[in-house]
C-alpha atoms as a PDB file:
ATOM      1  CA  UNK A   1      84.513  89.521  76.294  1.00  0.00           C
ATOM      2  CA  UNK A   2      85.552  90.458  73.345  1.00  0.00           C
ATOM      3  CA  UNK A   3      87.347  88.172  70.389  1.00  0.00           C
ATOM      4  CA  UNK A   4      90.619  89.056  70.816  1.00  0.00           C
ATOM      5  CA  UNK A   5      90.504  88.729  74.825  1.00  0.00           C
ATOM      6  CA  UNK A   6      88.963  85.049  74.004  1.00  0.00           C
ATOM      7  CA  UNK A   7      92.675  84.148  72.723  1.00  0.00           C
ATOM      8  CA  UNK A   8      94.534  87.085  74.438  1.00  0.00           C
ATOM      9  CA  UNK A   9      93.557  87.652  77.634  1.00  0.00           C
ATOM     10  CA  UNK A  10      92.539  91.352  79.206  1.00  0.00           C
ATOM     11  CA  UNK A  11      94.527  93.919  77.733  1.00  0.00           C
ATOM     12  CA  UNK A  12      97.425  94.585  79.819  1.00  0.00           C
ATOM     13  CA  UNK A  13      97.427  97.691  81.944  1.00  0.00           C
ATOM     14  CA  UNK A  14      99.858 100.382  80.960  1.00  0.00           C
ATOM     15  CA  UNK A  15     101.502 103.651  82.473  1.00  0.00           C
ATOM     16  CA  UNK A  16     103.467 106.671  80.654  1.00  0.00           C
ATOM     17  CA  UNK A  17     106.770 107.613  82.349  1.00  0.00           C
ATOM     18  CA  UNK A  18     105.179 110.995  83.779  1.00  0.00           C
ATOM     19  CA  UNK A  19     101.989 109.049  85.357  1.00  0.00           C
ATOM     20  CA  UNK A  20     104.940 106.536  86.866  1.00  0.00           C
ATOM     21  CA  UNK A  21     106.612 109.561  87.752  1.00  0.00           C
ATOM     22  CA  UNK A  22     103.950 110.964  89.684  1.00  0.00           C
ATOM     23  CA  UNK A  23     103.139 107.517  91.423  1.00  0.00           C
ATOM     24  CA  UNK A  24     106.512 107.720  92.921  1.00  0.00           C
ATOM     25  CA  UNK A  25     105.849 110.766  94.444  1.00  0.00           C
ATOM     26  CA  UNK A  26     103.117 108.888  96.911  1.00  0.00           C
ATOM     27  CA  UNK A  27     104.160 107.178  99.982  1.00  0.00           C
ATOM     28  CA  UNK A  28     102.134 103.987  98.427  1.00  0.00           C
ATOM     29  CA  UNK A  29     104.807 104.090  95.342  1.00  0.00           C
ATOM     30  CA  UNK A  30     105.054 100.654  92.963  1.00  0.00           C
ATOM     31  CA  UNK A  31     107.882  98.790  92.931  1.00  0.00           C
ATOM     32  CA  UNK A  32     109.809  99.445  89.824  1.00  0.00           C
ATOM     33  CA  UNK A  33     111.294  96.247  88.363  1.00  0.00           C
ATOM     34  CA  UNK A  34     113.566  96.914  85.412  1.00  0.00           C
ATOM     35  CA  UNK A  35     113.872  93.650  83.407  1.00  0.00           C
ATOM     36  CA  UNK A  36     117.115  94.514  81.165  1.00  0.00           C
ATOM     37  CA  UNK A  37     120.403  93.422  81.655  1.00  0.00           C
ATOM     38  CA  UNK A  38     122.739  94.904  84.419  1.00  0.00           C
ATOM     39  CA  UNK A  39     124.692  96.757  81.560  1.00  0.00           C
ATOM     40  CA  UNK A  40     121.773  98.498  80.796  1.00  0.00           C
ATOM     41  CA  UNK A  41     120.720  99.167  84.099  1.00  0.00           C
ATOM     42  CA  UNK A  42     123.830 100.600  85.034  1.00  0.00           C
ATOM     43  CA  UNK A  43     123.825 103.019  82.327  1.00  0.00           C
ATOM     44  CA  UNK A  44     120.818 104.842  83.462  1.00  0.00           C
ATOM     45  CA  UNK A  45     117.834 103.365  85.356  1.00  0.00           C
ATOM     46  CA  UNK A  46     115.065 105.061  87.721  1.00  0.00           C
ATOM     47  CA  UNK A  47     116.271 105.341  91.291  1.00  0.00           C
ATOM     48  CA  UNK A  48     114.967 103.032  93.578  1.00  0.00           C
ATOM     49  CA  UNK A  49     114.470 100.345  90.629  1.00  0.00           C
ATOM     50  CA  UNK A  50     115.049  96.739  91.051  1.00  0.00           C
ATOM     51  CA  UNK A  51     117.006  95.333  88.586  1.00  0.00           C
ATOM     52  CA  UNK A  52     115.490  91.681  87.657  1.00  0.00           C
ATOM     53  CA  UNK A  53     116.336  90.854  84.001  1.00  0.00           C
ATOM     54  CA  UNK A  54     113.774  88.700  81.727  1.00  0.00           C
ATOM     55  CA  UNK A  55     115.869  85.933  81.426  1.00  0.00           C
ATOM     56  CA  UNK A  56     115.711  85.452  85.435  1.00  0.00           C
ATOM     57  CA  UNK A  57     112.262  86.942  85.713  1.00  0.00           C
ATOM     58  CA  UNK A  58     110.333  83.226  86.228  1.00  0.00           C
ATOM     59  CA  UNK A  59     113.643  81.585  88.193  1.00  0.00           C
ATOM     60  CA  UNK A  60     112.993  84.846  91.217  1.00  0.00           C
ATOM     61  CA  UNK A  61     109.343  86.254  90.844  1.00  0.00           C
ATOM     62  CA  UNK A  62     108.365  84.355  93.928  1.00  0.00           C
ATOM     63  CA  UNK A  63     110.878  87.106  95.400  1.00  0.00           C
ATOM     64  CA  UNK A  64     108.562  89.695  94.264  1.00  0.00           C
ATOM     65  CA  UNK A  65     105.543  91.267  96.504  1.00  0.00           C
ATOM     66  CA  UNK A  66     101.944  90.264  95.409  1.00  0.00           C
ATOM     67  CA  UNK A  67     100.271  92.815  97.492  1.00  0.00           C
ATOM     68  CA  UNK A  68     102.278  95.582  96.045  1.00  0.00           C
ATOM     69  CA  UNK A  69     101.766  97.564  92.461  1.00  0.00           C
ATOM     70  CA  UNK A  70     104.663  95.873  89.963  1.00  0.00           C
ATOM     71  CA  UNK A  71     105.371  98.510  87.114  1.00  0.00           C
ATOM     72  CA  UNK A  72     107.935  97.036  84.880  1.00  0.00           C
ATOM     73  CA  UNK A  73     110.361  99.316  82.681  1.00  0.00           C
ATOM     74  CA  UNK A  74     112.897  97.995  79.931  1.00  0.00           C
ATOM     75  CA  UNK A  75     114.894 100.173  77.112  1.00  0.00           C
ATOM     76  CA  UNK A  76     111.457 100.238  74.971  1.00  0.00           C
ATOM     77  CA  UNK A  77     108.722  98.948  76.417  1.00  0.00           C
ATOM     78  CA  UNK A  78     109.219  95.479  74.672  1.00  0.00           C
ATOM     79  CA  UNK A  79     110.646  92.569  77.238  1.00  0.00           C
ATOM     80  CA  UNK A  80     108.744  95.137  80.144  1.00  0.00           C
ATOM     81  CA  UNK A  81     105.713  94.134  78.203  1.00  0.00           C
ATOM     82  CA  UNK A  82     106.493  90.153  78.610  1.00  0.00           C
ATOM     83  CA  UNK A  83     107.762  90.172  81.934  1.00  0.00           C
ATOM     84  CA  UNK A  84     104.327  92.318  82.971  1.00  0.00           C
ATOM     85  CA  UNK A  85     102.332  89.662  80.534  1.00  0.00           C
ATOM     86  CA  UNK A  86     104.624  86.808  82.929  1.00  0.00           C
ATOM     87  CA  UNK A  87     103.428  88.418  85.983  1.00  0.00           C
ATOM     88  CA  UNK A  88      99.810  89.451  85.456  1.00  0.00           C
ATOM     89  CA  UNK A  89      99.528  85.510  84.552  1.00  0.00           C
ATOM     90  CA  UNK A  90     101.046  84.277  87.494  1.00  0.00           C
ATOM     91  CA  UNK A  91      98.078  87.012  89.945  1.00  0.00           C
ATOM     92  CA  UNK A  92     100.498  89.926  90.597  1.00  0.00           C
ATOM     93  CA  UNK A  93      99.196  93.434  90.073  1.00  0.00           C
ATOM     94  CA  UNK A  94     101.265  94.748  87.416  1.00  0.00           C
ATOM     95  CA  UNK A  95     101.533  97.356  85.120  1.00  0.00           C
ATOM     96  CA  UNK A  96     103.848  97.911  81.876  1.00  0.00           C
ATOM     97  CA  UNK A  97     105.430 101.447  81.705  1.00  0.00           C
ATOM     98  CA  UNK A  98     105.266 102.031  77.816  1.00  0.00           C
ATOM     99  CA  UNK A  99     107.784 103.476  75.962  1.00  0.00           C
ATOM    100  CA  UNK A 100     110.354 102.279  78.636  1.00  0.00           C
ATOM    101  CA  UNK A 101     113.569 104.001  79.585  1.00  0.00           C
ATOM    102  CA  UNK A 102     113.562 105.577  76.155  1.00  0.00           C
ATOM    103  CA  UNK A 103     110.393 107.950  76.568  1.00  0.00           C
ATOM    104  CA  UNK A 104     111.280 108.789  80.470  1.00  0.00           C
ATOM    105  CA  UNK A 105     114.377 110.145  79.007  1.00  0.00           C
ATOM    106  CA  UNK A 106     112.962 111.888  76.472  1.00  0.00           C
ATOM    107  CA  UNK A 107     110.765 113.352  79.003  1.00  0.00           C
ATOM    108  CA  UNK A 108     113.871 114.449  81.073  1.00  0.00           C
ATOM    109  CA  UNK A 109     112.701 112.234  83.801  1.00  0.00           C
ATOM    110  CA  UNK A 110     115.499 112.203  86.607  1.00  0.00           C
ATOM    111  CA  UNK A 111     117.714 109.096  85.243  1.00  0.00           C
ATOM    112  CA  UNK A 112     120.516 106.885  88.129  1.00  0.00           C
ATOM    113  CA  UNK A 113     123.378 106.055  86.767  1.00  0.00           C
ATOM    114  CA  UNK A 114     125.727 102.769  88.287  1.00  0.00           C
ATOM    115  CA  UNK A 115     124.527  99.208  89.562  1.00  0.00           C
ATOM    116  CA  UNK A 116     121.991  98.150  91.943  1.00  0.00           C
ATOM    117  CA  UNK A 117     122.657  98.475  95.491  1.00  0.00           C
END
């Protein structure tokens, strides 16, 4: 173990939008948890996402699957990288989509627009 994993942890496991992308493809696809606020989420998210903001993230997680991949998206990559951080603590397999929604559309990724179902 290195020195900064003494006081750190393991480094936390990421994905680009067009590796998630893929992944969705599979009939074993992640759950997608999108930690901004509904706002946000209803101006563009990735379809089939489930909108969970940080803020409510440790009040529901025992609503989320442990025996399921978690990737978690925000606007940049920043609260996705708590909430994953929150998760990967708590023993769910989770993974941090860098760059968040701004990179996948960049990438022309197909984008949802409106609220959660």
């Amino acid at each position: 173990m290195d020195f900064l994993s003494k006081f750190f942890g393991p480094p936390l496991p990421s994905i680009t939008p067009q590796a998630l992308s893929e992944k969705l493809k599979d009939a074993k696809r992640p759950l997608v948890l999108d930690v901004r606020e509904p706002e946000e989420y209803r101006e563009g998210h990735i379809a089939g996402a489930k909108l969970m903001p940080l803020g409510e993230l440790l009040g529901k997680m025992k609503s989320l699957p442990k025996d399921k991949e978690i990737v978690c998206v925000c606007a940049s990559g920043s609260r996705s990288h708590s909430a994953s951080k929150m998760l990967l603590n708590e023993g769910y397999n989770v993974i941090n989509m860098s760059g968040g929604m701004f990179t996948w559309q960049r990438a022309r990724l197909p984008v949802k627009k409106g609220s959660a179902a």
